[in-house]
C-alpha atoms as a PDB file:
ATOM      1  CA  UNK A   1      19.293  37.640 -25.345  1.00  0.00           C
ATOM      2  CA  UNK A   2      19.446  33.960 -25.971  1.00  0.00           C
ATOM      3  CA  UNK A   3      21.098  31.850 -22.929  1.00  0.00           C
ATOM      4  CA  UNK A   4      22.962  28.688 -22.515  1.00  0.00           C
ATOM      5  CA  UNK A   5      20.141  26.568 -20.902  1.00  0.00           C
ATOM      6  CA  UNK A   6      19.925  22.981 -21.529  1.00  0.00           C
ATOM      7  CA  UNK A   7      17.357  21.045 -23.193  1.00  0.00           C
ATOM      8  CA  UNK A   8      15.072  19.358 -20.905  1.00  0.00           C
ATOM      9  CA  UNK A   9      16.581  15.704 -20.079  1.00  0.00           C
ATOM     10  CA  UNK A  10      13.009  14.332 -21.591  1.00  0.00           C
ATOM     11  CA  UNK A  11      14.582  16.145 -25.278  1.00  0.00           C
ATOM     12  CA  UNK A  12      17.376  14.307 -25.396  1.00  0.00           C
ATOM     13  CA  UNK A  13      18.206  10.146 -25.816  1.00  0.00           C
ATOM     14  CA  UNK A  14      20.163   8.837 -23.188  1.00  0.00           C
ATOM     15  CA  UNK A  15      23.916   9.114 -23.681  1.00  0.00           C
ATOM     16  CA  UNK A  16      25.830   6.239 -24.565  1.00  0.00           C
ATOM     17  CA  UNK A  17      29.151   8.080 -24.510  1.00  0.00           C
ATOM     18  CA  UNK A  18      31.344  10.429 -22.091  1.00  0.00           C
ATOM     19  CA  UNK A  19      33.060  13.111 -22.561  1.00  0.00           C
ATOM     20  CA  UNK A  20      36.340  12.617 -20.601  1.00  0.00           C
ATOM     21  CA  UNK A  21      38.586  15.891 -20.810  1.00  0.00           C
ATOM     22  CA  UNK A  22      40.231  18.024 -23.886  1.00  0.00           C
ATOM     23  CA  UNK A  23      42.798  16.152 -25.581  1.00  0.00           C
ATOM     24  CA  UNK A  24      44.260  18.658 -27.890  1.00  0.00           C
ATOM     25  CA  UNK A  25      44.431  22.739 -28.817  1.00  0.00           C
ATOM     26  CA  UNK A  26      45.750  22.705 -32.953  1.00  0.00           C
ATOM     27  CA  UNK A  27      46.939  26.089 -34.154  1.00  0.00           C
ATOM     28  CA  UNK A  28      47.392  26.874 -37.671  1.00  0.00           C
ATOM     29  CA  UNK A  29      49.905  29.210 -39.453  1.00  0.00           C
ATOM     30  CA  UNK A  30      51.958  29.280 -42.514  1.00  0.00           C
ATOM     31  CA  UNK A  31      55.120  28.519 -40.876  1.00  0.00           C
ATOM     32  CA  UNK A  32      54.560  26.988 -37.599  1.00  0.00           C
ATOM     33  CA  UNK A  33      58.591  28.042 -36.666  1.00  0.00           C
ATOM     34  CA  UNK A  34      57.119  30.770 -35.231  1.00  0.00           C
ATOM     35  CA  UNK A  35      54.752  29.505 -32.726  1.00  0.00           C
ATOM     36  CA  UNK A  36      57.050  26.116 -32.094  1.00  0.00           C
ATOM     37  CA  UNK A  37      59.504  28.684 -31.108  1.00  0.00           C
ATOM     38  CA  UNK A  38      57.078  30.300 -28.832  1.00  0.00           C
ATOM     39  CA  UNK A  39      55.903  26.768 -27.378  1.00  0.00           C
ATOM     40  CA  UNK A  40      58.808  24.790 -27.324  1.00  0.00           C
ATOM     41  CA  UNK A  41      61.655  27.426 -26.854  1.00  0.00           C
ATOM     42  CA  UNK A  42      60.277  30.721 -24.644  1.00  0.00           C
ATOM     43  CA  UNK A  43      57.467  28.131 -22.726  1.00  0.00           C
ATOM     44  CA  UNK A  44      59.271  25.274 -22.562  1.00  0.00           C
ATOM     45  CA  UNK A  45      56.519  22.692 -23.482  1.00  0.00           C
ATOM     46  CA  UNK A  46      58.195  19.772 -24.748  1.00  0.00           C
ATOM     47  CA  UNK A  47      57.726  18.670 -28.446  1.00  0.00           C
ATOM     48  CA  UNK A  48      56.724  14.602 -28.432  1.00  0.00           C
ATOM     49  CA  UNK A  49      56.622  14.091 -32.522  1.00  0.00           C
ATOM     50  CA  UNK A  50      55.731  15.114 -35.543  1.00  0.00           C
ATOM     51  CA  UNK A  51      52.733  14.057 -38.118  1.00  0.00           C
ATOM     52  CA  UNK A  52      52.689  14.759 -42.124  1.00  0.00           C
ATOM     53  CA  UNK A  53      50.276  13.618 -44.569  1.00  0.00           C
ATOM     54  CA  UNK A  54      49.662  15.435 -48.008  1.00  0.00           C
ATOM     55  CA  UNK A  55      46.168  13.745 -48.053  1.00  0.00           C
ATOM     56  CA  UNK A  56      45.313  16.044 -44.957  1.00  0.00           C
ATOM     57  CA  UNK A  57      47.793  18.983 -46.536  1.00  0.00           C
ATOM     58  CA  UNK A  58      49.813  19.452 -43.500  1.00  0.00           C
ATOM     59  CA  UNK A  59      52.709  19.407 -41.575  1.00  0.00           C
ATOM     60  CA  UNK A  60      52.584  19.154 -38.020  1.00  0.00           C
ATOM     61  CA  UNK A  61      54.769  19.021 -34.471  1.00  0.00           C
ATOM     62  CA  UNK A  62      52.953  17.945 -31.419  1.00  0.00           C
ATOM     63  CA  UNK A  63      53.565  19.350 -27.931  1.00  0.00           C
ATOM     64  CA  UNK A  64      52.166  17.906 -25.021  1.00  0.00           C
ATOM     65  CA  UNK A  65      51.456  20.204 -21.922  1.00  0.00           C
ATOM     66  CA  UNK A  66      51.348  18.046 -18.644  1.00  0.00           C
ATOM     67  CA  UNK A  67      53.628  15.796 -16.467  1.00  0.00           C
ATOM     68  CA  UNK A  68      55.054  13.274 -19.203  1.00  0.00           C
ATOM     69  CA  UNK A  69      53.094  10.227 -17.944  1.00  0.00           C
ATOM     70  CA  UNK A  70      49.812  11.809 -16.935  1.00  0.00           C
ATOM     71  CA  UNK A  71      46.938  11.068 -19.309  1.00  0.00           C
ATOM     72  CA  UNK A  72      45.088  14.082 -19.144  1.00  0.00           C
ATOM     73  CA  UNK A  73      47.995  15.956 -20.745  1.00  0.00           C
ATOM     74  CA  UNK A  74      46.594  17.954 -23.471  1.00  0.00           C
ATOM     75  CA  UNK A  75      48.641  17.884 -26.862  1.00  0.00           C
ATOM     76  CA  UNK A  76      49.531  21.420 -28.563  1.00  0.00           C
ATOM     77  CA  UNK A  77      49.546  20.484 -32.360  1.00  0.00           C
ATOM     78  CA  UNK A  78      51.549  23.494 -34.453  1.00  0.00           C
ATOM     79  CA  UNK A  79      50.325  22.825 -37.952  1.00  0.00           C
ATOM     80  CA  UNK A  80      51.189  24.082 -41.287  1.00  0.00           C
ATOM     81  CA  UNK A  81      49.913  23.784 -45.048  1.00  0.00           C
ATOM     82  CA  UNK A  82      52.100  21.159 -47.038  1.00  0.00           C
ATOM     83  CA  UNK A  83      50.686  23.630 -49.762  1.00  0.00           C
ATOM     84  CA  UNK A  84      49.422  26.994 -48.691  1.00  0.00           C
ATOM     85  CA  UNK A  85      46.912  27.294 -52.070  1.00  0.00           C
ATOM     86  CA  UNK A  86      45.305  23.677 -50.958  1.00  0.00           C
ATOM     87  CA  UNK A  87      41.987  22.341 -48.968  1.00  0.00           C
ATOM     88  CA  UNK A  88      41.891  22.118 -46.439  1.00  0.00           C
ATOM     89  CA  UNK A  89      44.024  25.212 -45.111  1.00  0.00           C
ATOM     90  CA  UNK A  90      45.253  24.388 -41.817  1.00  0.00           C
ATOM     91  CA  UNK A  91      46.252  27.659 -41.199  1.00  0.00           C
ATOM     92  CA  UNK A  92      42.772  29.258 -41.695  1.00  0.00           C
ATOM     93  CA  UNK A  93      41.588  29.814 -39.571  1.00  0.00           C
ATOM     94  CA  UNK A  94      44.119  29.913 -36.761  1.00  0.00           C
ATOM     95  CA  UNK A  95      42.774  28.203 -33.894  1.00  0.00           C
ATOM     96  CA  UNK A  96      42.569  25.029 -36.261  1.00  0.00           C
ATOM     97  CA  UNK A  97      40.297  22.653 -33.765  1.00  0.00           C
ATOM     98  CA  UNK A  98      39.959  21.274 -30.525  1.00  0.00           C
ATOM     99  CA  UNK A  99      40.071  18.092 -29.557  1.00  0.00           C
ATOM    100  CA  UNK A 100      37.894  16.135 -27.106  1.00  0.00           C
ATOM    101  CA  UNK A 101      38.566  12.581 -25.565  1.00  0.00           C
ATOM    102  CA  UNK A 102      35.281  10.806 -25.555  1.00  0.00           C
ATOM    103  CA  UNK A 103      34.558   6.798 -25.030  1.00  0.00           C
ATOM    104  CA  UNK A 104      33.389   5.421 -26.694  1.00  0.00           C
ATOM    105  CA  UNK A 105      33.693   6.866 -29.887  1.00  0.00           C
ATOM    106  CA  UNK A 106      31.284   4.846 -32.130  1.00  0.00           C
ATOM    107  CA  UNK A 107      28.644   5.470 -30.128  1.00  0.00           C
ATOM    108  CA  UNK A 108      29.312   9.008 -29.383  1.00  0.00           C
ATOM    109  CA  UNK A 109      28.829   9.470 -33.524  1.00  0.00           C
ATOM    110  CA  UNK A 110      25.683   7.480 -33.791  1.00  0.00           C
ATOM    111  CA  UNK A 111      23.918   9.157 -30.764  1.00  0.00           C
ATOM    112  CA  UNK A 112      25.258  12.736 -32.136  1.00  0.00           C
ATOM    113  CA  UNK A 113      24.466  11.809 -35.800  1.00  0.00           C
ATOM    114  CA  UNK A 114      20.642  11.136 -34.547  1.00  0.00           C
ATOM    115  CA  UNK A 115      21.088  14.801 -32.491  1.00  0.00           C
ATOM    116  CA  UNK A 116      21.684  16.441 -36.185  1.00  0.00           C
ATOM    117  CA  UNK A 117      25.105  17.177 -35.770  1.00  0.00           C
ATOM    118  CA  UNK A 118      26.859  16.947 -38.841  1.00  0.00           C
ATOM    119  CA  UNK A 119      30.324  15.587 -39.403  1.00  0.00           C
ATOM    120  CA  UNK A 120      33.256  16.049 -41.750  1.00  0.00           C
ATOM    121  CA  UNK A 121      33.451  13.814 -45.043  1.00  0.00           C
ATOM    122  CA  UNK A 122      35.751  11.108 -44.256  1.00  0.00           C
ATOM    123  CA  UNK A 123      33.952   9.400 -40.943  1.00  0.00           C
ATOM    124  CA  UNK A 124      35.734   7.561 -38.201  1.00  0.00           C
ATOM    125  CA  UNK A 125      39.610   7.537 -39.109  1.00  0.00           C
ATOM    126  CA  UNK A 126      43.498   7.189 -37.379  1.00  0.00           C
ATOM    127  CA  UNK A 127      44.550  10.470 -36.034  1.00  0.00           C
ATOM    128  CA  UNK A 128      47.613  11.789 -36.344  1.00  0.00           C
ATOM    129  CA  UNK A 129      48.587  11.175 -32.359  1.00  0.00           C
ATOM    130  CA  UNK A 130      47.236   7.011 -33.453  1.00  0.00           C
ATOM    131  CA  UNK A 131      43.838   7.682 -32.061  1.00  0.00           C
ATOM    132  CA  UNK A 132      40.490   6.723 -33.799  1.00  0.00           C
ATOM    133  CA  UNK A 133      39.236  10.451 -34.261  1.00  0.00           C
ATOM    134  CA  UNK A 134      36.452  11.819 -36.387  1.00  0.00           C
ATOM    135  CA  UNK A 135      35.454  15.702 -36.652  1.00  0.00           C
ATOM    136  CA  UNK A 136      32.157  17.924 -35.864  1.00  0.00           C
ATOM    137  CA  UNK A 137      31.659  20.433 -39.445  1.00  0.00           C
ATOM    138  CA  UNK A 138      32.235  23.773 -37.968  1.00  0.00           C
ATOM    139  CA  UNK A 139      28.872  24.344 -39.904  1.00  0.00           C
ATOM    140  CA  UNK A 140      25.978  23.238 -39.916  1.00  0.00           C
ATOM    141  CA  UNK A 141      23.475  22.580 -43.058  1.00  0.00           C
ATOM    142  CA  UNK A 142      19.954  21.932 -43.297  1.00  0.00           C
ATOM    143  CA  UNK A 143      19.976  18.114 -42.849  1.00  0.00           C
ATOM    144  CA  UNK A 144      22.242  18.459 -40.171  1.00  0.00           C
ATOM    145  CA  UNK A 145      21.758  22.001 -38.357  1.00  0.00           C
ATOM    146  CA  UNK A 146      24.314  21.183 -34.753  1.00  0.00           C
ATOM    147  CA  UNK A 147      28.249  22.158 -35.721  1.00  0.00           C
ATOM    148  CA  UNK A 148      31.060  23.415 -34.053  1.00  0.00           C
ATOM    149  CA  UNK A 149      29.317  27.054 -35.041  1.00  0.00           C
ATOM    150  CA  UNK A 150      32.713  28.177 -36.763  1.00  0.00           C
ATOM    151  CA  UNK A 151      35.316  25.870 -34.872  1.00  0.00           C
ATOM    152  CA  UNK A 152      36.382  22.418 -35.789  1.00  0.00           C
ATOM    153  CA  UNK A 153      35.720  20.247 -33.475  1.00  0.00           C
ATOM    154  CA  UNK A 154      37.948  16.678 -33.582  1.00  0.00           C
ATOM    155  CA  UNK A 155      36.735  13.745 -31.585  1.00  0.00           C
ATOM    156  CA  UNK A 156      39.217  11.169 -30.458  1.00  0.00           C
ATOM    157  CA  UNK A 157      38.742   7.509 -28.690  1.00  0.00           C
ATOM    158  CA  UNK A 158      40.251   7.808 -25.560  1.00  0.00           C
ATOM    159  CA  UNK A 159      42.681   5.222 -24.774  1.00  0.00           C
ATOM    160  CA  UNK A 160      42.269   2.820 -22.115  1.00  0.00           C
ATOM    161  CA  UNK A 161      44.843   4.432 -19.655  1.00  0.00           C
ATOM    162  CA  UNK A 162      42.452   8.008 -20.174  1.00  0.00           C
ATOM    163  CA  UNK A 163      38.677   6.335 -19.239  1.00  0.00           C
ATOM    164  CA  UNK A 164      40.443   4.414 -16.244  1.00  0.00           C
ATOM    165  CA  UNK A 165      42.224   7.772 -14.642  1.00  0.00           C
ATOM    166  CA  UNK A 166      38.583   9.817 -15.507  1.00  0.00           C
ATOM    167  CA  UNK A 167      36.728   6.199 -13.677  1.00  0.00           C
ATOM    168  CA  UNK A 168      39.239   7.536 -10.710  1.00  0.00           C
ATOM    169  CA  UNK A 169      38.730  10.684 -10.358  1.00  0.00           C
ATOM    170  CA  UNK A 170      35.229  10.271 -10.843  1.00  0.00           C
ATOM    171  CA  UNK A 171      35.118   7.657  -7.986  1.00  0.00           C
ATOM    172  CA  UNK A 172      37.338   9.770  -5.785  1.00  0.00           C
ATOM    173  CA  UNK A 173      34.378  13.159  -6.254  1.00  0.00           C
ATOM    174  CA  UNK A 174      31.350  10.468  -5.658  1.00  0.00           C
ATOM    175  CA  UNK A 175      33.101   9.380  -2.764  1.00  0.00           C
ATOM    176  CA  UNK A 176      34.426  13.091  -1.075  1.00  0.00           C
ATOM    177  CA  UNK A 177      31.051  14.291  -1.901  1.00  0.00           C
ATOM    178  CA  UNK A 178      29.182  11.307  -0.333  1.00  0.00           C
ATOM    179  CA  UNK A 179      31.201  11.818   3.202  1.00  0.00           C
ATOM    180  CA  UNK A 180      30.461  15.766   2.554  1.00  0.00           C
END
């Protein structure tokens, strides 16, 4: 049975990026009334906007789960074709992607392009939430062999107000385990 060990360090260039926290959980459907009911009506999570673009065939409303002014909140984005016969199908499958703050994101995609993960067409781009975001294929190919091994995968520049609160917390652990 294969297991989850890492590479050794020795494997692996140094990482010029971070991974700070999941930013967002997008779910797919042909009518998203259902599940906005379910989120924003029976759960209560409140809905923070809204994002269209027939380019990227869908229609979206965004949710945010979290006090309203913390930045680790983690966006809920209920998504549905603009056209259900269309690429890409937002709805298929359901669990669309996931999204991961990282910082910073340029050099995140160079050190993970050199890895042999393979990206989406389209490269570094504004998101729907006005993040720069770019996506992991949720398959690899022969050039590129690291994906998302069947999920999407978005990655989006966290914003200033996200690596500072991570810094924190960070700082805070070092510190707690350093009196320990």
């Amino acid at each position: 049975m294969p297991s989850c060990r890492p590479l050794s360090s020795s494997a692996l260039l140094p990482r010029p990026f971070r991974v700070l926290g999941l930013q967002q959980v997008a779910i797919g459907a042909l009518d998203k009334s259902g599940p906005c009911r379910l989120w924003g009506d029976v759960l209560g999570v409140p809905m923070t906007g809204t994002y269209k673009s027939e380019k990227e065939n869908v229609d979206e409303d965004i949710f945010r789960v979290g006090a309203p002014d913390c930045p680790w909140a983690v966006e809920i984005d209920l998504m549905q074709p603009i056209d259900p016969a269309k690429a890409p199908k937002v709805h298929v499958p359901a669990l669309n992607h996931i999204g991961l703050w990282v910082h910073p994101l340029t050099a995140a995609v160079e050190y993970l392009s050199k890895q042999g993960v393979r990206f989406t067409p389209g490269g570094i781009r504004r998101g729907a939430a006005g993040h720069d975001v770019c996506f992991i294929h949720p398959k690899g190919n022969e050039k590129s062999p690291l994906s998302g091994e069947g999920v999407l995968i978005e990655l989006v520049q966290a914003p200033p107000e996200v690596v500072r609160a991570y810094e924190s917390a960070v700082e805070t652990a070092d510190l707690a385990r350093s009196k320990g």
